[in-house]
Protein backbone atom coordinates (compact mmCIF):
# COMPACT_ATOMS: atom_id res chain seq x y z
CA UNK A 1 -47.77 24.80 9.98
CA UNK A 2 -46.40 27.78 12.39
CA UNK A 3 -45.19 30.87 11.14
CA UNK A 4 -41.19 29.66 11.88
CA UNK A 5 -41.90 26.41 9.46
CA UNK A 6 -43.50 28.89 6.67
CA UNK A 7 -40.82 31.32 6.99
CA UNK A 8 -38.21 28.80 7.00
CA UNK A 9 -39.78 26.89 4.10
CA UNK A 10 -39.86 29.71 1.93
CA UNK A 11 -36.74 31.79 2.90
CA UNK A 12 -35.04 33.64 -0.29
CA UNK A 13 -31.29 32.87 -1.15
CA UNK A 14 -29.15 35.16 0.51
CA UNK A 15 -26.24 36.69 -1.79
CA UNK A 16 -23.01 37.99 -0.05
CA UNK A 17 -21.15 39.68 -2.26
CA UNK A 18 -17.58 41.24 -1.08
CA UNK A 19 -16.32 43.74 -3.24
CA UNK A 20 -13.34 45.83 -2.45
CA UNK A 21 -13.37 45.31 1.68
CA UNK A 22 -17.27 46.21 1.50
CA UNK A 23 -19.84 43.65 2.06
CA UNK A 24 -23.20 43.69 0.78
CA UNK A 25 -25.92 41.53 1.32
CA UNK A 26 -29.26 41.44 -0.74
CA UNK A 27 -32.15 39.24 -0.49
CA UNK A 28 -32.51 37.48 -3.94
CA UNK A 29 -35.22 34.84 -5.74
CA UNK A 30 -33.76 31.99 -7.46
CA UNK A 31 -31.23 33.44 -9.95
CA UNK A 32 -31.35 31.97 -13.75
CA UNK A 33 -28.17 30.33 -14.62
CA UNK A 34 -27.90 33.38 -16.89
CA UNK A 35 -27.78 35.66 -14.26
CA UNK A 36 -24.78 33.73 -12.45
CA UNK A 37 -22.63 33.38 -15.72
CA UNK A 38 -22.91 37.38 -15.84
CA UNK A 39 -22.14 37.77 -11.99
CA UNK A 40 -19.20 35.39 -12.38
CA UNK A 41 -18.05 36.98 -15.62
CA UNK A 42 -18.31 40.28 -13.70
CA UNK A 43 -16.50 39.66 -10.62
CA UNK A 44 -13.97 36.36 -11.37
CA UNK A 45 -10.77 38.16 -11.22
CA UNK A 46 -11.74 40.49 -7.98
CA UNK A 47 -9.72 39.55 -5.27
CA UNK A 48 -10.83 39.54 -1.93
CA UNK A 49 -8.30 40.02 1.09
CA UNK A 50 -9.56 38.31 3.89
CA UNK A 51 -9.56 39.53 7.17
CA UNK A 52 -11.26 39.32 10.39
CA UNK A 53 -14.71 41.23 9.37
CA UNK A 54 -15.25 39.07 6.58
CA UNK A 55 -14.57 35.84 7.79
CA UNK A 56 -16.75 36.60 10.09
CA UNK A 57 -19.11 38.39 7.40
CA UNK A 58 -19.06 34.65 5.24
CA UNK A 59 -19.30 32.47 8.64
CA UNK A 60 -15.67 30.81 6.98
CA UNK A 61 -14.89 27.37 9.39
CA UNK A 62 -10.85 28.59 9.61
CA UNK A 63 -9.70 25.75 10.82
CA UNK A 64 -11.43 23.41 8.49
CA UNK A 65 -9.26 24.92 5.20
CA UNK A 66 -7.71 22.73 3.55
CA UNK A 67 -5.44 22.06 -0.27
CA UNK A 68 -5.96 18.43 -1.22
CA UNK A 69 -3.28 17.10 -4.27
CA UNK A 70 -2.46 13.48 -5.38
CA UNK A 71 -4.61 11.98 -2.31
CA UNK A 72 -2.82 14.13 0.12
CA UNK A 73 -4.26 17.20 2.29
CA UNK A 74 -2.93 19.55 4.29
CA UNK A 75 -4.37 22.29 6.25
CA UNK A 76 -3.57 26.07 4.90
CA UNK A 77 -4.38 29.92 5.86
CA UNK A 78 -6.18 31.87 3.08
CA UNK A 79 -4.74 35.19 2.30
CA UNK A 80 -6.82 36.47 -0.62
CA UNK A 81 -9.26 34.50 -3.15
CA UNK A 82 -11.09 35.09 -6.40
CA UNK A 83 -13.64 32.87 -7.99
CA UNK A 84 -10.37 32.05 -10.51
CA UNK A 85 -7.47 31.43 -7.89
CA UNK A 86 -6.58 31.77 -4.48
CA UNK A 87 -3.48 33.01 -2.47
CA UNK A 88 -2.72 30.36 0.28
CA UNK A 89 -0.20 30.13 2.91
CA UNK A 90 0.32 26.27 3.85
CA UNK A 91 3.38 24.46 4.89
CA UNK A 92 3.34 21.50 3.10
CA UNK A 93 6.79 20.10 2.54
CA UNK A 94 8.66 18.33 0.07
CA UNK A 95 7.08 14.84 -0.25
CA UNK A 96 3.35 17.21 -1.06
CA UNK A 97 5.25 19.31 -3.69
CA UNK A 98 6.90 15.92 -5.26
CA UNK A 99 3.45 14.04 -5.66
CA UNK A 100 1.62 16.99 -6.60
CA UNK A 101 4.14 17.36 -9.74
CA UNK A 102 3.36 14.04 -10.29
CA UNK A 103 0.02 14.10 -10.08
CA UNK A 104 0.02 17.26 -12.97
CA UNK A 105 0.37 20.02 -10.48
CA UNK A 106 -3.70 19.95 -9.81
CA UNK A 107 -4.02 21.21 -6.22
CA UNK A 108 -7.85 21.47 -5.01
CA UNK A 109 -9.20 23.86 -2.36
CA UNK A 110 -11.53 22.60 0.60
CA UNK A 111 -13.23 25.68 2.23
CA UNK A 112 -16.06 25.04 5.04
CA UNK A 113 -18.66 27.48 6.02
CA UNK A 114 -21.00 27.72 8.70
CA UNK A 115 -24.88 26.86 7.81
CA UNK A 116 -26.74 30.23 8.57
CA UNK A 117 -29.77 28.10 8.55
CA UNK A 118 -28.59 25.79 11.57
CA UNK A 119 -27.44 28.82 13.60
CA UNK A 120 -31.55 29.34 13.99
């Protein structure tokens, strides 16, 4: 096996955190479900304005964004998210609002992000 397919093989998780504009990065081992209910409990309601940087930063797919209600999708712009709700701007007309109402006003949110991994 070469050094690439050994380094590849056992490559640690990489955790990107963004918190308040500032991005860190940290090389991490496999976390313990534990340790992600406490992350998730710490940060769920820290919103994170996106901008250029850290779309950039999270390798976000823009164009590949999308709210998806009562079998219907439509493509939308994300201004600012949390791990509990996100602030969208999305023109999605009447005939979208009217189905989603119908539906029980559950609206689902398709993000895309590039695979660092491929990128190699």
């Amino acid at each position: 096996m070469t050094k690439r397919g050994i380094a590849k093989r056992f490559s640690p998780f990489l955790l990107t955190s963004i918190i308040n504009n500032n991005i860190i990065q940290l090389n991490m081992a496999i976390l313990t479900s534990t340790q992600i209910t406490n992350l998730y409990n710490a940060y769920k309601d820290i919103d994170v304005t996106l901008n250029k940087d850290i779309i950039k930063a999270t390798g976000m797919k823009t164009n590949e964004i999308y709210i998806k209600a009562a079998g219907m999708q439509r493509p939308c712009i994300v201004y600012s998210t949390s791990f509990t709700k996100a602030r969208l701007i999305a023109n999605t007309g009447n005939e979208f609002i009217n189905k989603t109402r119908e539906a029980g006003d559950l609206i689902t949110l398709r993000m895309a992000f590039i695979d660092p991994e491929r990128m190699i």
